[in-house]
PDB file of N, CA and C in Angstrom:
ATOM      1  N   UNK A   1     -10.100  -8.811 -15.301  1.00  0.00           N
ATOM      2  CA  UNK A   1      -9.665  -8.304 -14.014  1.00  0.00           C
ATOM      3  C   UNK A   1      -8.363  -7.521 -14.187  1.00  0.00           C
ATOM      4  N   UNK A   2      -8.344  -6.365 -13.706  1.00  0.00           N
ATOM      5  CA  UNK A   2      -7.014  -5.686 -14.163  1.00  0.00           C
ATOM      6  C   UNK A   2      -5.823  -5.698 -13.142  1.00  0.00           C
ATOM      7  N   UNK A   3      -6.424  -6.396 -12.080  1.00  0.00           N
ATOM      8  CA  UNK A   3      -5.141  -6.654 -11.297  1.00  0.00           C
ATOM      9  C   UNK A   3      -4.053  -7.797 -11.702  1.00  0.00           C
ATOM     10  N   UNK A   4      -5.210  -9.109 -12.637  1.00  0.00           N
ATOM     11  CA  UNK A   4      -4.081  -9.994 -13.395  1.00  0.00           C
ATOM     12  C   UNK A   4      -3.339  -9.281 -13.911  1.00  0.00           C
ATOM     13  N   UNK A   5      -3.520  -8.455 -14.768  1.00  0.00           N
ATOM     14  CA  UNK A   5      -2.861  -7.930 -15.428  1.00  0.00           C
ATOM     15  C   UNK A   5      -1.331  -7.054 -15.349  1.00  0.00           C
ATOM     16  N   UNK A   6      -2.097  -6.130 -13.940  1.00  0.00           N
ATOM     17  CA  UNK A   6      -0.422  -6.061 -13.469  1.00  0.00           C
ATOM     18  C   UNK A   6      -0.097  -6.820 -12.354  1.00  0.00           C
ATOM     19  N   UNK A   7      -0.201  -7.732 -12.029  1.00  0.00           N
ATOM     20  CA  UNK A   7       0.033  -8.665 -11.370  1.00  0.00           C
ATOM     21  C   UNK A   7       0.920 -10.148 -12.224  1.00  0.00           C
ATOM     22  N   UNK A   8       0.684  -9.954 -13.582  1.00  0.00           N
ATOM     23  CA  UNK A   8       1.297 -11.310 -14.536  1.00  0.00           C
ATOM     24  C   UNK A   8       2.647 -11.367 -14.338  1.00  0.00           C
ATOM     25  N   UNK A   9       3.508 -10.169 -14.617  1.00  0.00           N
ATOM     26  CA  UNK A   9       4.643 -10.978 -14.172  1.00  0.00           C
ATOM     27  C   UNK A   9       5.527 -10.518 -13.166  1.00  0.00           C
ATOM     28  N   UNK A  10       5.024 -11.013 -11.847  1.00  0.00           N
ATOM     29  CA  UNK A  10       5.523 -10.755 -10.536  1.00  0.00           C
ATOM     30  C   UNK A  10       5.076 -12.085 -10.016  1.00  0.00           C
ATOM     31  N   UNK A  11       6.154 -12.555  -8.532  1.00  0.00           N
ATOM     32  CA  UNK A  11       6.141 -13.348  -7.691  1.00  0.00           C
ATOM     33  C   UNK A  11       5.136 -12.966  -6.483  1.00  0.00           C
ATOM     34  N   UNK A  12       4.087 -11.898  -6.833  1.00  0.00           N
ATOM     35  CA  UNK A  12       3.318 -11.515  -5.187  1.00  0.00           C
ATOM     36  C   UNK A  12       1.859 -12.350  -5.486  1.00  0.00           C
ATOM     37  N   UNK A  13       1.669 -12.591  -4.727  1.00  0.00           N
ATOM     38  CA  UNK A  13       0.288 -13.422  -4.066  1.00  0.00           C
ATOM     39  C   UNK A  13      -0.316 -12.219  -3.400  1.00  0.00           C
ATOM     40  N   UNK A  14      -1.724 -12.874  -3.608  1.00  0.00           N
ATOM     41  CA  UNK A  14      -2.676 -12.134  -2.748  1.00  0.00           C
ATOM     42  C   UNK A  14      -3.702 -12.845  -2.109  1.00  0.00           C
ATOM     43  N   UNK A  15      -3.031 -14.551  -1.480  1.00  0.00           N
ATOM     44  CA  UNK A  15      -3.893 -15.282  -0.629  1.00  0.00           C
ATOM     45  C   UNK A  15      -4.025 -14.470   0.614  1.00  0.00           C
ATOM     46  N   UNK A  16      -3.605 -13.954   1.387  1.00  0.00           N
ATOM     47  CA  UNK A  16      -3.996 -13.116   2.624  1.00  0.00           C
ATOM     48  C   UNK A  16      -5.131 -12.339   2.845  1.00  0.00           C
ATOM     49  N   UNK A  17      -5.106 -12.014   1.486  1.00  0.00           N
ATOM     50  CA  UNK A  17      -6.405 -11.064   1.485  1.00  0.00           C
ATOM     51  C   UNK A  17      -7.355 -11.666   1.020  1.00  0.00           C
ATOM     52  N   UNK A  18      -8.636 -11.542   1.819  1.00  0.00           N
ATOM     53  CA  UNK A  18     -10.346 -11.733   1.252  1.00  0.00           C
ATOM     54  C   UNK A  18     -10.768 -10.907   0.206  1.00  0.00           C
ATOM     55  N   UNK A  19     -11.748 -11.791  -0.888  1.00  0.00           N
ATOM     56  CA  UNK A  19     -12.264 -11.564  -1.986  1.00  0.00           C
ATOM     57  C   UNK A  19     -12.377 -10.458  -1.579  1.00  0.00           C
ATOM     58  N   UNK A  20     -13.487  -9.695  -0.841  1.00  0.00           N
ATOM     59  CA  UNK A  20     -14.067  -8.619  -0.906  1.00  0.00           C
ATOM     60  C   UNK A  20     -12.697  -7.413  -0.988  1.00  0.00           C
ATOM     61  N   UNK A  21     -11.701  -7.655  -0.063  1.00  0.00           N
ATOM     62  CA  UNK A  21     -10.905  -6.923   0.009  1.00  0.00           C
ATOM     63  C   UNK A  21     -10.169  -6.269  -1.446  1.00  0.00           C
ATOM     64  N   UNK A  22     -10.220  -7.593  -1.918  1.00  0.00           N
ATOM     65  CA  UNK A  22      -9.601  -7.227  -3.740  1.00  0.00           C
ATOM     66  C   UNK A  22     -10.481  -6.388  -4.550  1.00  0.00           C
ATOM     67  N   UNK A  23     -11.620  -7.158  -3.851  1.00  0.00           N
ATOM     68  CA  UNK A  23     -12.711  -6.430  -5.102  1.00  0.00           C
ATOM     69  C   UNK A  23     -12.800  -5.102  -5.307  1.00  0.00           C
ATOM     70  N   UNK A  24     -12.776  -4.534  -3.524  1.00  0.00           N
ATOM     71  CA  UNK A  24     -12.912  -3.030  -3.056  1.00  0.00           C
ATOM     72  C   UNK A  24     -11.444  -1.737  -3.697  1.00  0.00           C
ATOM     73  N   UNK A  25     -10.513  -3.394  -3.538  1.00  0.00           N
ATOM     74  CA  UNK A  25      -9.287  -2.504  -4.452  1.00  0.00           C
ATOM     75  C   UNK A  25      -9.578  -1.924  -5.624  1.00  0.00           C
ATOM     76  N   UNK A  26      -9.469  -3.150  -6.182  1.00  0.00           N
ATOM     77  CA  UNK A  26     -10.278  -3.630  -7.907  1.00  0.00           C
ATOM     78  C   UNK A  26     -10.910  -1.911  -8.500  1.00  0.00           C
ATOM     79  N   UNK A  27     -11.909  -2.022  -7.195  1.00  0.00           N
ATOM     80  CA  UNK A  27     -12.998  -0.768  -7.824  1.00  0.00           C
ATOM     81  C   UNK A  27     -12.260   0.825  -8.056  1.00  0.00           C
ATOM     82  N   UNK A  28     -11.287   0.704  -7.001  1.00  0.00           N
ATOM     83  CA  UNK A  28     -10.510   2.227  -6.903  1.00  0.00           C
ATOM     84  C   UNK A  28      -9.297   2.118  -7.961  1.00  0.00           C
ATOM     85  N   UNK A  29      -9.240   1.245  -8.994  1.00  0.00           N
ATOM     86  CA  UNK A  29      -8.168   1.719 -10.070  1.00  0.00           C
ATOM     87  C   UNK A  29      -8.595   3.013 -10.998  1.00  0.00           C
ATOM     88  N   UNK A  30      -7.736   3.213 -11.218  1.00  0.00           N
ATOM     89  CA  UNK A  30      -7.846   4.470 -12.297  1.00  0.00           C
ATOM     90  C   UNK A  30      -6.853   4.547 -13.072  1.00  0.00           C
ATOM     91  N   UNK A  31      -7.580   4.117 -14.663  1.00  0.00           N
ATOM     92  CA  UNK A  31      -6.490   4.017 -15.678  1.00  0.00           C
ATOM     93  C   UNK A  31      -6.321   5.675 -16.668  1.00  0.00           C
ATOM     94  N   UNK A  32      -5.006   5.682 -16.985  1.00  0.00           N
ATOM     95  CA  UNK A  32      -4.579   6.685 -17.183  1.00  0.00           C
ATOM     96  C   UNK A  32      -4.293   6.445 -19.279  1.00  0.00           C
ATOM     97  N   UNK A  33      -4.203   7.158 -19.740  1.00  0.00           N
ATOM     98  CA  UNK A  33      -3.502   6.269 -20.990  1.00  0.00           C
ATOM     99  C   UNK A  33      -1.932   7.783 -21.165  1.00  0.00           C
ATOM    100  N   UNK A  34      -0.928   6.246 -21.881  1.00  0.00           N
ATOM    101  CA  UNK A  34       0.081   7.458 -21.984  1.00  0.00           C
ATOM    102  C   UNK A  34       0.798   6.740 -23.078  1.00  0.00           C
ATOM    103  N   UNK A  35       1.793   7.286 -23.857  1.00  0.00           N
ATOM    104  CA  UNK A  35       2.822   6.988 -24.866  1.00  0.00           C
ATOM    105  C   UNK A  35       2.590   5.052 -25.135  1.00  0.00           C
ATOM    106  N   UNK A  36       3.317   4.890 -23.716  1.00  0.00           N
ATOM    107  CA  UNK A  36       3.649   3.051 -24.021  1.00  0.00           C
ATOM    108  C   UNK A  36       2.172   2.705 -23.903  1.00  0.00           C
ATOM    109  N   UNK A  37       0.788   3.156 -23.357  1.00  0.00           N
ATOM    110  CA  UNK A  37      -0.106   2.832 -23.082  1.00  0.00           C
ATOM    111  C   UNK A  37      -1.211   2.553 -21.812  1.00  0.00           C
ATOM    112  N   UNK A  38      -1.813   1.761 -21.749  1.00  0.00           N
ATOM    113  CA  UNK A  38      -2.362   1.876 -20.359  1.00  0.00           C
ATOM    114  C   UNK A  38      -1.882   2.262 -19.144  1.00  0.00           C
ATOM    115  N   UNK A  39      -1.666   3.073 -18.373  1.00  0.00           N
ATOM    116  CA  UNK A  39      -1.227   2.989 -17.057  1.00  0.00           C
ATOM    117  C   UNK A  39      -2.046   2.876 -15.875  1.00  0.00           C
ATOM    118  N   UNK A  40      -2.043   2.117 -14.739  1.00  0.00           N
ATOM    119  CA  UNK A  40      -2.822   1.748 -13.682  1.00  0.00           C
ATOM    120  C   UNK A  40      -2.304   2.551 -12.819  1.00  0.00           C
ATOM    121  N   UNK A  41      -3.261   3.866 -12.042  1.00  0.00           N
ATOM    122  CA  UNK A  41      -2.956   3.951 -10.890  1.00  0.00           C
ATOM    123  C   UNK A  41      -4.221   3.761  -9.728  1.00  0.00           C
ATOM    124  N   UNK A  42      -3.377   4.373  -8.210  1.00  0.00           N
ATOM    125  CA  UNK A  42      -4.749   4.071  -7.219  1.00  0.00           C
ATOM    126  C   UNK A  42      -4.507   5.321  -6.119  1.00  0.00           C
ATOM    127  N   UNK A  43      -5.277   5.991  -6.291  1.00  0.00           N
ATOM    128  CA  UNK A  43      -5.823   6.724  -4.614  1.00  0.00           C
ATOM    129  C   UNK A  43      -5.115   6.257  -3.576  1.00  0.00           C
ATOM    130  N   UNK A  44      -4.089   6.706  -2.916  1.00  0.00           N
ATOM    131  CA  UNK A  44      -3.344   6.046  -2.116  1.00  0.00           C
ATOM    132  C   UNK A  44      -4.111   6.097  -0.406  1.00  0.00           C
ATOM    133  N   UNK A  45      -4.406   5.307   0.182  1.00  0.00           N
ATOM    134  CA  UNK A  45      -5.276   5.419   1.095  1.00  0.00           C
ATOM    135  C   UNK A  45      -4.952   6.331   2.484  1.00  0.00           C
ATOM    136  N   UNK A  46      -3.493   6.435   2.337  1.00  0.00           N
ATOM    137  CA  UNK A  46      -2.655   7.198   3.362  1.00  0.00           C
ATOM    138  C   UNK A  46      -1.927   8.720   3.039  1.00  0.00           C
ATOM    139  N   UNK A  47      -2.060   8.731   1.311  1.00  0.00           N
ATOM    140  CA  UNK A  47      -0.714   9.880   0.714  1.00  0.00           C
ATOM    141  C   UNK A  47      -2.106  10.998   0.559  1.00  0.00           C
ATOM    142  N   UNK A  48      -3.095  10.402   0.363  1.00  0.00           N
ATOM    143  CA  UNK A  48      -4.494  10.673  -0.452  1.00  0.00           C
ATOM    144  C   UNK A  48      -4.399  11.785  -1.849  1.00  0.00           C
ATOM    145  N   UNK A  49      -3.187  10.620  -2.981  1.00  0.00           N
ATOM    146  CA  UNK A  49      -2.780  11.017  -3.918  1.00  0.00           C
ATOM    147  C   UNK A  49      -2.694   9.887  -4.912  1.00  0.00           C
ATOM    148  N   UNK A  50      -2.954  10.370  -6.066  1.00  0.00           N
ATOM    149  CA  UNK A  50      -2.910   9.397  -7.096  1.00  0.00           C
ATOM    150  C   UNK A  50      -1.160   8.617  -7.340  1.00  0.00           C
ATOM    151  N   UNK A  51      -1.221   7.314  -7.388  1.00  0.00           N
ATOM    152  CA  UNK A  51      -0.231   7.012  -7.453  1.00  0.00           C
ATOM    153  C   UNK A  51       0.184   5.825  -8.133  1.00  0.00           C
ATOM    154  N   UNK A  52       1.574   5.334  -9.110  1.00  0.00           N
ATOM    155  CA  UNK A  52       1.371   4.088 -10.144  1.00  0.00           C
ATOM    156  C   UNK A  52       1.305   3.151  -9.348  1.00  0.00           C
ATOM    157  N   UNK A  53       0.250   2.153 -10.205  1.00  0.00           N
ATOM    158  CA  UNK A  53      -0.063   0.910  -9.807  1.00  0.00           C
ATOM    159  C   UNK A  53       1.032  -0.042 -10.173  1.00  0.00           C
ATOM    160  N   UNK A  54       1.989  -0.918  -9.290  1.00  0.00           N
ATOM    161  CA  UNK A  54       2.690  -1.508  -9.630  1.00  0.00           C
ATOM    162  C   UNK A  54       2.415  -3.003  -8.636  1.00  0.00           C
ATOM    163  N   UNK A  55       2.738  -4.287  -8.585  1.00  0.00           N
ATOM    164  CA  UNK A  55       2.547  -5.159  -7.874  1.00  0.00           C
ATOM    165  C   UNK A  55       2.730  -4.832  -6.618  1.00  0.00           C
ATOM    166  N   UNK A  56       3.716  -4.432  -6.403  1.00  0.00           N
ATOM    167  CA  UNK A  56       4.212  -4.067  -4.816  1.00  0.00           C
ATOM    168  C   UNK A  56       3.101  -3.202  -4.636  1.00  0.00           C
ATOM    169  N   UNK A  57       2.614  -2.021  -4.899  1.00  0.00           N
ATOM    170  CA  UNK A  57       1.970  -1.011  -4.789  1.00  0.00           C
ATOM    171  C   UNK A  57       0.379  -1.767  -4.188  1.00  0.00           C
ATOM    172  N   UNK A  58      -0.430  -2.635  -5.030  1.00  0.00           N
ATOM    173  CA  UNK A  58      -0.987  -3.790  -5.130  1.00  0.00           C
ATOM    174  C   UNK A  58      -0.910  -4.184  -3.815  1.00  0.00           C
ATOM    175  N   UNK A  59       0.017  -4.784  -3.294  1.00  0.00           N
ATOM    176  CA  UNK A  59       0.128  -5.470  -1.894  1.00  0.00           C
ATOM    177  C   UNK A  59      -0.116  -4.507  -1.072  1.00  0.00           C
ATOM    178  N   UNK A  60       0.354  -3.690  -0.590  1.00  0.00           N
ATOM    179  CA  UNK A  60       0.524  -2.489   0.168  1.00  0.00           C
ATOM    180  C   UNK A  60      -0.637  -1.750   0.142  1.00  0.00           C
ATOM    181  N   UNK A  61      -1.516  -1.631  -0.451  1.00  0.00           N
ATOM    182  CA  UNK A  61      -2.737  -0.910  -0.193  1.00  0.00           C
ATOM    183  C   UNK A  61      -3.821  -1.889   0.273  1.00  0.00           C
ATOM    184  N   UNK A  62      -3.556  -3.105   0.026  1.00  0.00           N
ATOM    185  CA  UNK A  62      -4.238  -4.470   0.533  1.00  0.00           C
ATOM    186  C   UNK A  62      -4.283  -4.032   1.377  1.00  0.00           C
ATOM    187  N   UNK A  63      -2.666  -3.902   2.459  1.00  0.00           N
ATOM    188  CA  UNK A  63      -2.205  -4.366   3.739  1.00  0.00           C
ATOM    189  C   UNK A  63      -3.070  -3.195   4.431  1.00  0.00           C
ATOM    190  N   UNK A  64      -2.546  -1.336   3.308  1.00  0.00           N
ATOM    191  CA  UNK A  64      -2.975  -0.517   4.132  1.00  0.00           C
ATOM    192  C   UNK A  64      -4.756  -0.766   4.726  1.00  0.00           C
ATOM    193  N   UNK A  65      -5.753  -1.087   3.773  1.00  0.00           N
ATOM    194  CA  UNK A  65      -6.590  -1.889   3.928  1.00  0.00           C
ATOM    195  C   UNK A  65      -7.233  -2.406   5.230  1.00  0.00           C
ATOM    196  N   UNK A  66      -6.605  -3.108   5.181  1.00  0.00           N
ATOM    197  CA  UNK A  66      -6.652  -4.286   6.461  1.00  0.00           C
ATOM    198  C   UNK A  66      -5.990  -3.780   7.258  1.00  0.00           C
ATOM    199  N   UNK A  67      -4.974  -2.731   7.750  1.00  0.00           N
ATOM    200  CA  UNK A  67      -5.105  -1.667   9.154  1.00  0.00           C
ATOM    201  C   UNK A  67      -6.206  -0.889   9.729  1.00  0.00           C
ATOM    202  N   UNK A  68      -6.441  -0.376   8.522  1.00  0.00           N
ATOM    203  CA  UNK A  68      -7.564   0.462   8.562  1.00  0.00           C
ATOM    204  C   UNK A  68      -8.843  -0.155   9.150  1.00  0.00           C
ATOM    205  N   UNK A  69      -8.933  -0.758   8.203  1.00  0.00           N
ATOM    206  CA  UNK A  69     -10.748  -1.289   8.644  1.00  0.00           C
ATOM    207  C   UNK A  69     -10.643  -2.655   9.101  1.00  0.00           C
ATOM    208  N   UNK A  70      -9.795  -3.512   9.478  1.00  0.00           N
ATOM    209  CA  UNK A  70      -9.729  -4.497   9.655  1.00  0.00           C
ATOM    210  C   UNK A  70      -9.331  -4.415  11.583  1.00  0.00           C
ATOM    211  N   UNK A  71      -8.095  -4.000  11.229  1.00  0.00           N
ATOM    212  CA  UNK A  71      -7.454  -3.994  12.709  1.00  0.00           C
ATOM    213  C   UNK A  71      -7.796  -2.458  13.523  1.00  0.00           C
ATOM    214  N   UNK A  72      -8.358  -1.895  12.764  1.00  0.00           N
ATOM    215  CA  UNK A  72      -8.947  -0.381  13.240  1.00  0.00           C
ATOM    216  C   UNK A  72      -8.257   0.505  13.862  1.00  0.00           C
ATOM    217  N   UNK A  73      -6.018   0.616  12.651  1.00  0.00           N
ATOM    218  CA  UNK A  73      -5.125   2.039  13.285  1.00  0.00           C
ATOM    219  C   UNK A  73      -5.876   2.964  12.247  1.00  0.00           C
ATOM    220  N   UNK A  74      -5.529   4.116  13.079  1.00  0.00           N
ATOM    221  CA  UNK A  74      -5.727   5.263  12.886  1.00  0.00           C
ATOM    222  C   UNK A  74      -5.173   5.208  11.417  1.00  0.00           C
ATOM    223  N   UNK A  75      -5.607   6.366  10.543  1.00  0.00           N
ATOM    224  CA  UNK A  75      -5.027   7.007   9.669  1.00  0.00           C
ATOM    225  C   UNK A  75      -3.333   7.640  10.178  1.00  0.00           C
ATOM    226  N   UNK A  76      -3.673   8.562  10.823  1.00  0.00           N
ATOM    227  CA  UNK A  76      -2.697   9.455  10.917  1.00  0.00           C
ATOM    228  C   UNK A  76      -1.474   8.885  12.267  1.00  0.00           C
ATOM    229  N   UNK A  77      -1.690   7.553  12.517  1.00  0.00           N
ATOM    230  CA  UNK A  77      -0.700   6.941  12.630  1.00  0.00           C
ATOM    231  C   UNK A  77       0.020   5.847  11.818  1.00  0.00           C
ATOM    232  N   UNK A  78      -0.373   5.881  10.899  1.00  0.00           N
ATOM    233  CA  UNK A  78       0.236   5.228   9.589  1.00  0.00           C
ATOM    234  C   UNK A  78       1.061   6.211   8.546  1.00  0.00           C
ATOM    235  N   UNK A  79       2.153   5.387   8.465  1.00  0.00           N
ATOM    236  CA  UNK A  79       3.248   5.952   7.587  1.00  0.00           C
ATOM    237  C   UNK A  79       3.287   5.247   6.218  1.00  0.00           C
ATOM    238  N   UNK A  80       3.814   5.547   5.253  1.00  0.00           N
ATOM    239  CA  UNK A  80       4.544   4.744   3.967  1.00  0.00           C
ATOM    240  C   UNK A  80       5.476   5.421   3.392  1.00  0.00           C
ATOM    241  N   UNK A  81       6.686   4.442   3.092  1.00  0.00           N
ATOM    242  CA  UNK A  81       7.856   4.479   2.274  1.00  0.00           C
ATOM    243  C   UNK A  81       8.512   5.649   3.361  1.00  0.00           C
ATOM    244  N   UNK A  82       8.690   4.923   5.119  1.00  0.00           N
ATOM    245  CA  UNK A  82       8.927   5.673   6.245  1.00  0.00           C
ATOM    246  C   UNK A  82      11.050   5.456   6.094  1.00  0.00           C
ATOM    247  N   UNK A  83      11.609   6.114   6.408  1.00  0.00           N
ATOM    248  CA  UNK A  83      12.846   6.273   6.608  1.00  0.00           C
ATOM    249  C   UNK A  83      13.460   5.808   7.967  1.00  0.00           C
ATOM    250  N   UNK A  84      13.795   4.434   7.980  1.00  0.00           N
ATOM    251  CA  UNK A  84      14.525   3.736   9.009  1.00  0.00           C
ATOM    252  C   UNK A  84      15.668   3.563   9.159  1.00  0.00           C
ATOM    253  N   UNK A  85      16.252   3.752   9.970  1.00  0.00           N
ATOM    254  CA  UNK A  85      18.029   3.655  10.299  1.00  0.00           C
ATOM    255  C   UNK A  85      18.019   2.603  11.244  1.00  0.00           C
ATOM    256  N   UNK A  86      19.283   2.011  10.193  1.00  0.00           N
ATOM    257  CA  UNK A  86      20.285   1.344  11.139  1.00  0.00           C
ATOM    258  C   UNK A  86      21.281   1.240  11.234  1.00  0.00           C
ATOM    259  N   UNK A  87      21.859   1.997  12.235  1.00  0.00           N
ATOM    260  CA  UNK A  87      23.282   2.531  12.315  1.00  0.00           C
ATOM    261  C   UNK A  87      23.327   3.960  11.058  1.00  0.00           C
ATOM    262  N   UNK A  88      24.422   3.897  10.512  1.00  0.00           N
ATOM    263  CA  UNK A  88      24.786   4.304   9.468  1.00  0.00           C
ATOM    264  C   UNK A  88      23.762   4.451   8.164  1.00  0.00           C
ATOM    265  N   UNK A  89      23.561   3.388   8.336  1.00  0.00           N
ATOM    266  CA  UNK A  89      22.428   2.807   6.941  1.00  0.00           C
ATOM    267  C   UNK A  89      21.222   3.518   7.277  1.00  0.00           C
ATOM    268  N   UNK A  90      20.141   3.940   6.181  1.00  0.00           N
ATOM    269  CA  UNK A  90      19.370   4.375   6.451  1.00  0.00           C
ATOM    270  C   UNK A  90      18.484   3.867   4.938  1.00  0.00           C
ATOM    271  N   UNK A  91      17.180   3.233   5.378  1.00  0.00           N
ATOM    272  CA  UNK A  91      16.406   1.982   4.353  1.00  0.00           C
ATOM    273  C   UNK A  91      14.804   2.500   4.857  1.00  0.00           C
ATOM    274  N   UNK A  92      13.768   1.973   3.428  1.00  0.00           N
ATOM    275  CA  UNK A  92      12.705   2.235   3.676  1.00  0.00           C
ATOM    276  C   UNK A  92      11.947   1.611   3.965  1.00  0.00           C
ATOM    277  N   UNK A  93      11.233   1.862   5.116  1.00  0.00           N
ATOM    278  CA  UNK A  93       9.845   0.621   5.628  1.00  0.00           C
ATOM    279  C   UNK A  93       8.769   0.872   4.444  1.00  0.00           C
ATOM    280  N   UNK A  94       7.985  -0.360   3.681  1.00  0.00           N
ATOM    281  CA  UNK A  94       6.867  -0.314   3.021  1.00  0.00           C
ATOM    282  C   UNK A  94       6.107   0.695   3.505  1.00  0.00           C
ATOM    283  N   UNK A  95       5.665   0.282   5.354  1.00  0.00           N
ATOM    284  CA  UNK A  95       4.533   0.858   6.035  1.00  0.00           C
ATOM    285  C   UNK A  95       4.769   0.576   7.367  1.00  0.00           C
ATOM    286  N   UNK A  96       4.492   1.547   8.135  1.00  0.00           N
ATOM    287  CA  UNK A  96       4.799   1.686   9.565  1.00  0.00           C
ATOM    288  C   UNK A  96       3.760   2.210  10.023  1.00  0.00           C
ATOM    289  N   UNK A  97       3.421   2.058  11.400  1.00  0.00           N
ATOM    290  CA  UNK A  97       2.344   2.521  12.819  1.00  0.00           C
ATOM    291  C   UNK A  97       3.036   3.153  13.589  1.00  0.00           C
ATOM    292  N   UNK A  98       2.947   4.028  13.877  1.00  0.00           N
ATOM    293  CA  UNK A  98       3.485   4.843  14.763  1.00  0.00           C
ATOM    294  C   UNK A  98       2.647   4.763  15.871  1.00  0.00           C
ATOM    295  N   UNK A  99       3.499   5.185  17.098  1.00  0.00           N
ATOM    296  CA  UNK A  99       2.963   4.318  18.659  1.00  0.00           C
ATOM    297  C   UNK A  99       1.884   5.532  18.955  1.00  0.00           C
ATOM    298  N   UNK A 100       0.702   5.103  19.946  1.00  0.00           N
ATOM    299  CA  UNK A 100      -0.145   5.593  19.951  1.00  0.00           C
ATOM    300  C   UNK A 100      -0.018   6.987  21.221  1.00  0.00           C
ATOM    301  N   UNK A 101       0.554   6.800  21.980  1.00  0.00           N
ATOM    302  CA  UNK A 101       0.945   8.001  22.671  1.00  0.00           C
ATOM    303  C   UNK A 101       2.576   8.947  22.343  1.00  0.00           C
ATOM    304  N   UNK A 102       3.317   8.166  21.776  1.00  0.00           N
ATOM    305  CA  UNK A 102       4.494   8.431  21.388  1.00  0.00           C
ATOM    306  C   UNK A 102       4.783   8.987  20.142  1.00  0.00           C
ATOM    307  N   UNK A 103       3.775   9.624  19.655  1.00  0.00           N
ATOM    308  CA  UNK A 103       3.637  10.251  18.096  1.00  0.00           C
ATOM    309  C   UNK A 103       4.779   9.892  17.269  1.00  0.00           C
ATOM    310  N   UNK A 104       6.158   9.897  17.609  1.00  0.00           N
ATOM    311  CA  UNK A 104       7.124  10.026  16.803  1.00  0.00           C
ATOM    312  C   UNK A 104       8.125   8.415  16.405  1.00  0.00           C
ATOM    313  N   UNK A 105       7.330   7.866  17.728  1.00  0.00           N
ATOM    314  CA  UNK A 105       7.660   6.561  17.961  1.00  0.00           C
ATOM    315  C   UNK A 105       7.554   5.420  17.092  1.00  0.00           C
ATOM    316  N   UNK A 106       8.274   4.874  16.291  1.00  0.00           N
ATOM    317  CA  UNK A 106       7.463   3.916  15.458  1.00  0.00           C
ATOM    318  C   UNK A 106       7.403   2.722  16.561  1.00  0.00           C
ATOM    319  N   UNK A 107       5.776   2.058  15.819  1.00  0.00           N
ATOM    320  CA  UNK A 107       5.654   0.881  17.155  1.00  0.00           C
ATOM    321  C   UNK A 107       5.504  -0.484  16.364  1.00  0.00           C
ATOM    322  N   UNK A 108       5.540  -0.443  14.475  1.00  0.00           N
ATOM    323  CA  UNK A 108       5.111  -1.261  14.369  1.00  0.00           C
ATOM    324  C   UNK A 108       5.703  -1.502  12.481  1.00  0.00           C
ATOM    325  N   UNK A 109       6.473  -2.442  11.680  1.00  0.00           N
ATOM    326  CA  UNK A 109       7.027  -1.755  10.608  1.00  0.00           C
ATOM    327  C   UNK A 109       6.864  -3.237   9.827  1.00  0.00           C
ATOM    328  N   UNK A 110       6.300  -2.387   8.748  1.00  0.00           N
ATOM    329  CA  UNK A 110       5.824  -3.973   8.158  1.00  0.00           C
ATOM    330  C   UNK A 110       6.649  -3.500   6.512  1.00  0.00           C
TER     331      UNK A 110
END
């Protein structure tokens, strides 16, 4: 399974998600080979660009996942690696929903 694999040494779980859900991941890897060796990437379900597979990366396409076809948002109200302020500070949401009449609105930031 090549998600053990980049999954071995990280603290993320993937009890939330149903078998099938992994599996469907599972199927959309695409290994690359380079210098240090294998590299994992995945079809990003939102960028609709190839992109490295890293644990976090892993979680996050789960989640995007399970918006999509699970809870049934839109594509094109879904954001990633969205630019949030607070105050001064300005930090990145994993993944955000943007509100459904309020285009610009975020309604939802995970």
């Amino acid at each position: 399974m090549k998600l053990q694999e980049i999954l071995k040494d990280s603290d993320y779980s993937l009890n939330l998600f149903d078998e099938n859900a992994i599996k469907k991941l599972e199927s959309r890897i695409i290994t690359k080979d380079s210098k240090s060796g294998v590299v994992y990437y995945i079809h990003c379900l939102i960028c609709d660009k190839d992109i490295k597979l890293t644990p976090e990366e892993v979680v996050r396409q789960l989640y995007l996942d399970k918006l999509l076809n699970e809870y049934g948002y839109a594509k094109n109200r879904i954001q990633v690696e969205y630019a949030v302020h607070f105050g001064r500070e300005v930090k990145r949401a994993d993944i955000v929903i943007m509100d459904k009449i309020q285009t610009t609105a975020v309604y939802i930031i995970i």
